[in-house]
C-alpha atoms as a PDB file:
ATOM      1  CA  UNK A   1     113.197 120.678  81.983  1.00  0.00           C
ATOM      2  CA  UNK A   2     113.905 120.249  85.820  1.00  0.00           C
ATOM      3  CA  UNK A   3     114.361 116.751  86.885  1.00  0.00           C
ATOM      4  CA  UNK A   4     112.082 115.754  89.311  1.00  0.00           C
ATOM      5  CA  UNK A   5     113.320 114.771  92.683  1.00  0.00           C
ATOM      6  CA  UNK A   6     113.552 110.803  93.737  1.00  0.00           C
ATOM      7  CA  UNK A   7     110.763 109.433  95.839  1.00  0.00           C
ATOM      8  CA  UNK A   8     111.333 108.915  99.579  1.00  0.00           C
ATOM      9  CA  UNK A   9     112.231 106.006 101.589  1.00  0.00           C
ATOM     10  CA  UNK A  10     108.322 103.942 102.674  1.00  0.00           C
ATOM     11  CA  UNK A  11     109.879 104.633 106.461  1.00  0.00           C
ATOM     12  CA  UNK A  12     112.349 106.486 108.984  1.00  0.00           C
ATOM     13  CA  UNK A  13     114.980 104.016 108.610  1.00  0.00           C
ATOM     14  CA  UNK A  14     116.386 102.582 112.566  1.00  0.00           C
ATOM     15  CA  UNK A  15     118.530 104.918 112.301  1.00  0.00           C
ATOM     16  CA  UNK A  16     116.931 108.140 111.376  1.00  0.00           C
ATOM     17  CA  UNK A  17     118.034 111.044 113.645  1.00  0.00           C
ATOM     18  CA  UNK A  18     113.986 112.550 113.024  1.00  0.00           C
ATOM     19  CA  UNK A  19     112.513 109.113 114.741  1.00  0.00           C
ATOM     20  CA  UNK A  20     112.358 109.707 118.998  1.00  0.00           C
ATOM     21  CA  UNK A  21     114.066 106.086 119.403  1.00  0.00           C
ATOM     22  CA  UNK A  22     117.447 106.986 117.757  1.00  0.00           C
ATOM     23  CA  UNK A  23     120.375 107.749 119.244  1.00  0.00           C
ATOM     24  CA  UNK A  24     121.193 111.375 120.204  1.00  0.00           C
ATOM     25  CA  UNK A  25     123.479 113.691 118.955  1.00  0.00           C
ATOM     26  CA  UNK A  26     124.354 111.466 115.737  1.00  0.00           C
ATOM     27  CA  UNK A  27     123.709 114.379 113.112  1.00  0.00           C
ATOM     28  CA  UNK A  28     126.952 114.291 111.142  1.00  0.00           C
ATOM     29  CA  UNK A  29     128.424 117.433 110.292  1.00  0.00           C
ATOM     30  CA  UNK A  30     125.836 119.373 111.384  1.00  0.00           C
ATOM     31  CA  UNK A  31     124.150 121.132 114.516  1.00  0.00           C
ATOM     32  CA  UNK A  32     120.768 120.416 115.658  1.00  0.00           C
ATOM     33  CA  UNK A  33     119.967 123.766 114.797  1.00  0.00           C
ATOM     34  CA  UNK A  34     121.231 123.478 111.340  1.00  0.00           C
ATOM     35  CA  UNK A  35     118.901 120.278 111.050  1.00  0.00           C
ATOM     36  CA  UNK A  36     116.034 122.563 112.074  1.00  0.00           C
ATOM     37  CA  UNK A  37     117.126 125.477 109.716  1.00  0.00           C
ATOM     38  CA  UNK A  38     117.209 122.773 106.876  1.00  0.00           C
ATOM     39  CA  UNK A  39     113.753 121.050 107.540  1.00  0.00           C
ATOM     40  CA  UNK A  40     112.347 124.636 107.276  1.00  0.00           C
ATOM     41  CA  UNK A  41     113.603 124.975 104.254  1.00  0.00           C
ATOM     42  CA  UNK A  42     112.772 124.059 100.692  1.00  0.00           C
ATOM     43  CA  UNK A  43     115.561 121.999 100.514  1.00  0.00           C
ATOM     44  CA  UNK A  44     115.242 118.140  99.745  1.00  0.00           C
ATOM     45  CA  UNK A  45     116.766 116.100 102.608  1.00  0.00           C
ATOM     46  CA  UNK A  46     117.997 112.649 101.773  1.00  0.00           C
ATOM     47  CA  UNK A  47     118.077 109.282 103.390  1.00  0.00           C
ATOM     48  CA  UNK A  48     121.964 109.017 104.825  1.00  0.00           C
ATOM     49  CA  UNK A  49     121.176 105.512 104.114  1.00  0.00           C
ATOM     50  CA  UNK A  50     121.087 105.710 100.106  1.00  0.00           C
ATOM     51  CA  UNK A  51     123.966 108.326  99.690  1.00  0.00           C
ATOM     52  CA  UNK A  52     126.536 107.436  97.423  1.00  0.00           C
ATOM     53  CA  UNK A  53     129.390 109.299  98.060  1.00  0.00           C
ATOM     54  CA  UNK A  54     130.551 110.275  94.543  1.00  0.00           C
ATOM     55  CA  UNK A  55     132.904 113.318  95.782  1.00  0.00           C
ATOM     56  CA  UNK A  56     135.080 111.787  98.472  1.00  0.00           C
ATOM     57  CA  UNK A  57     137.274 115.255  98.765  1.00  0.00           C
ATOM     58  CA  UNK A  58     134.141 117.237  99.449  1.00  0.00           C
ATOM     59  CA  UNK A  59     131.895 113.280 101.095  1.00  0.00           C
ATOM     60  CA  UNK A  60     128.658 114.750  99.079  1.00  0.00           C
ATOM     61  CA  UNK A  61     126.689 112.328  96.883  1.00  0.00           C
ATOM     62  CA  UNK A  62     124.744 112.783  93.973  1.00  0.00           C
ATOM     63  CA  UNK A  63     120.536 113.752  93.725  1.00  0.00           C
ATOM     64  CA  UNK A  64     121.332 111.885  90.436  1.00  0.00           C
ATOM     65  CA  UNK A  65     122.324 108.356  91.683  1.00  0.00           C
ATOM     66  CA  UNK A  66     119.409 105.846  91.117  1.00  0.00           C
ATOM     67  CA  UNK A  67     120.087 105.057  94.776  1.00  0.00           C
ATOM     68  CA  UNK A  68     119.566 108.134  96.807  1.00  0.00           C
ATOM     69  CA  UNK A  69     116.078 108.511  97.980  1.00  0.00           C
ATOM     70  CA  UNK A  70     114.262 111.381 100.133  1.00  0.00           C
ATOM     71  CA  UNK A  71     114.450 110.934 103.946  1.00  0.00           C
ATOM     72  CA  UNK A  72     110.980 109.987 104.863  1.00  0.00           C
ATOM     73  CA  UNK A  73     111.874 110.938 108.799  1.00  0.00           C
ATOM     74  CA  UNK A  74     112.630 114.191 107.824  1.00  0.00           C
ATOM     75  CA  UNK A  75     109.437 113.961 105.571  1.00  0.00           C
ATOM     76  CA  UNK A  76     107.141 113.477 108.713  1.00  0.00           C
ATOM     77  CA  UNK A  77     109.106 115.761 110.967  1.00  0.00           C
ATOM     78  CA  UNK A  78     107.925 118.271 108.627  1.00  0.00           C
ATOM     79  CA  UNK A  79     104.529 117.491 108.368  1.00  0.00           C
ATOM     80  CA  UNK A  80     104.447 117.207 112.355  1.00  0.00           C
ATOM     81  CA  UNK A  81     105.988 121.460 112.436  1.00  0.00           C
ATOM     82  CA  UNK A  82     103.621 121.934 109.404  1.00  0.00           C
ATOM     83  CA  UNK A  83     106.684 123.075 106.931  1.00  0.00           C
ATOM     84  CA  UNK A  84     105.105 122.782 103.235  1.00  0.00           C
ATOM     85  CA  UNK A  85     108.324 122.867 100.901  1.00  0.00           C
ATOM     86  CA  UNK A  86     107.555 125.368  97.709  1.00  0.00           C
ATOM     87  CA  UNK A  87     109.216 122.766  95.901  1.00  0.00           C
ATOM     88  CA  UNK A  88     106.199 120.463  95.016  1.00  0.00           C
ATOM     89  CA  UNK A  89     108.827 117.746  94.337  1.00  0.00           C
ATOM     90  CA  UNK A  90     110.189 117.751  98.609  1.00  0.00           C
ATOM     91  CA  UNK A  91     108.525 114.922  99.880  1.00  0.00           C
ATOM     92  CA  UNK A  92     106.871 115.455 102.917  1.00  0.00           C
ATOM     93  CA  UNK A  93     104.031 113.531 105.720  1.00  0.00           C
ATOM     94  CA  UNK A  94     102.455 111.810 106.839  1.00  0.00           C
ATOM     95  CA  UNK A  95     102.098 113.482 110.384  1.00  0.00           C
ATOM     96  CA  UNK A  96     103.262 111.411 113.193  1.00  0.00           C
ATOM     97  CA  UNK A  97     104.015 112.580 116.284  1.00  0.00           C
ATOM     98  CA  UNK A  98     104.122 109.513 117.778  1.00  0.00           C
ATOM     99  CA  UNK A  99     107.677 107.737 116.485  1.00  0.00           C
ATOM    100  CA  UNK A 100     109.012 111.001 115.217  1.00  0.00           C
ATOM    101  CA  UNK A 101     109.510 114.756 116.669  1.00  0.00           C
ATOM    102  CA  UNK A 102     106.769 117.114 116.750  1.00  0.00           C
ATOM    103  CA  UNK A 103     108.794 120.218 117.467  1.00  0.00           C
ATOM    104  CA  UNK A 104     112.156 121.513 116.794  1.00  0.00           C
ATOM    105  CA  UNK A 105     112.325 122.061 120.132  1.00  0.00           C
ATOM    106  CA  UNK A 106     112.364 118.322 121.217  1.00  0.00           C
ATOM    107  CA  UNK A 107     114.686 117.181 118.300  1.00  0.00           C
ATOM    108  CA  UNK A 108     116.835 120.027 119.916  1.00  0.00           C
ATOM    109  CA  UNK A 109     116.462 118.135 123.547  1.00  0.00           C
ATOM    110  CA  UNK A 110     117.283 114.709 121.872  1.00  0.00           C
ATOM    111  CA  UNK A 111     119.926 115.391 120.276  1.00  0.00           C
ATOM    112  CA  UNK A 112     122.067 118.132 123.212  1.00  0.00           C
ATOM    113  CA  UNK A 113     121.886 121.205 121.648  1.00  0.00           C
ATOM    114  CA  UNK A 114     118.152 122.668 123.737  1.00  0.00           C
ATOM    115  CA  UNK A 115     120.765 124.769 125.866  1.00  0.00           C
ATOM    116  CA  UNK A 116     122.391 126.691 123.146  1.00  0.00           C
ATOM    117  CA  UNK A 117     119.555 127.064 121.156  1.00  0.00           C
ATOM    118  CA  UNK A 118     117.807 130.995 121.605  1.00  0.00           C
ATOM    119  CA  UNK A 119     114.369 131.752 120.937  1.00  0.00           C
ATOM    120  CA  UNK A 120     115.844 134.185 118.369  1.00  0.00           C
ATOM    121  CA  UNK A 121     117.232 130.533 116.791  1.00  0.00           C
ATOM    122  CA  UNK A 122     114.231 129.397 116.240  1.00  0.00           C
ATOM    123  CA  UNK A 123     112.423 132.153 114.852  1.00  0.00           C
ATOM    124  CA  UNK A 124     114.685 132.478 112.049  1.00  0.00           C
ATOM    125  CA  UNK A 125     114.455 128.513 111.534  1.00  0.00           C
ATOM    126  CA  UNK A 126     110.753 129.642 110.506  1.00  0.00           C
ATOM    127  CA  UNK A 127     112.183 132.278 108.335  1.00  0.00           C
ATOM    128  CA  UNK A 128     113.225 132.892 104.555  1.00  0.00           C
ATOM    129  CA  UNK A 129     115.671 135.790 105.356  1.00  0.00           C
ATOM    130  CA  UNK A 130     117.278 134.420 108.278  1.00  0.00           C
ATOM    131  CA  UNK A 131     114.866 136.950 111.076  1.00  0.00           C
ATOM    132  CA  UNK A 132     115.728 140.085 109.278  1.00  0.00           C
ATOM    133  CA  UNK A 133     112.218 141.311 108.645  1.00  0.00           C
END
């Protein structure tokens, strides 16, 4: 029996990198286009707020702490692009356009990254195989 994923947080926390008032270019380890690759995905995305780092060598956390919860930014950014996860489980909505970004291309422009991004970059964000159709 699969485990079913954890709920998500009731908002974008402050400092959500989906929400339009937070602070650009904090994304971690990863691009803006990798963010964009991920939300397109089926992929769960959780709250950096309720990780618990339980593998220090590798800093990943556990989708089986009673802590983590989905990211509820990333939740509405999805709902804004229209992504529906396969994976009933992936939290996602409601839309709102309004406190969080309605395209990829705009969470691109927040967050630096609009210049190095290609049209070919997006289209295989929208993709399963990566654009090789």
């Amino acid at each position: 029996m699969t485990k079913r994923l954890p709920e998500a947080t009731p908002s974008p926390c402050n400092e959500c990198p989906w929400r339009r008032e937070a602070e650009g270019g904090h994304l971690g380890p990863y691009s803006p286009l990798d963010w964009i690759k991920i939300a397109h995905s089926d992929s769960p995305i959780a709250c950096h707020k309720t990780v618990v780092v339980t593998n220090p060598l590798e800093g990943i956390g556990d989708w089986d702490h009673p802590k983590i919860r989905q990211c509820r930014g990333a939740a509405i950014f999805r709902a804004n692009v229209a992504k529906t996860p396969r994976n009933l489980d992936v939290i996602t909505g409601p839309v709102d356009k309004e406190s969080c970004f309605g395209t990829n291309e705009e969470f691109a422009a927040h967050h630096g990254d609009e210049d190095t991004i290609t049209p070919m970059d997006m289209y295989t964000a929208y993709t399963h195989d990566g654009g090789k159709r």
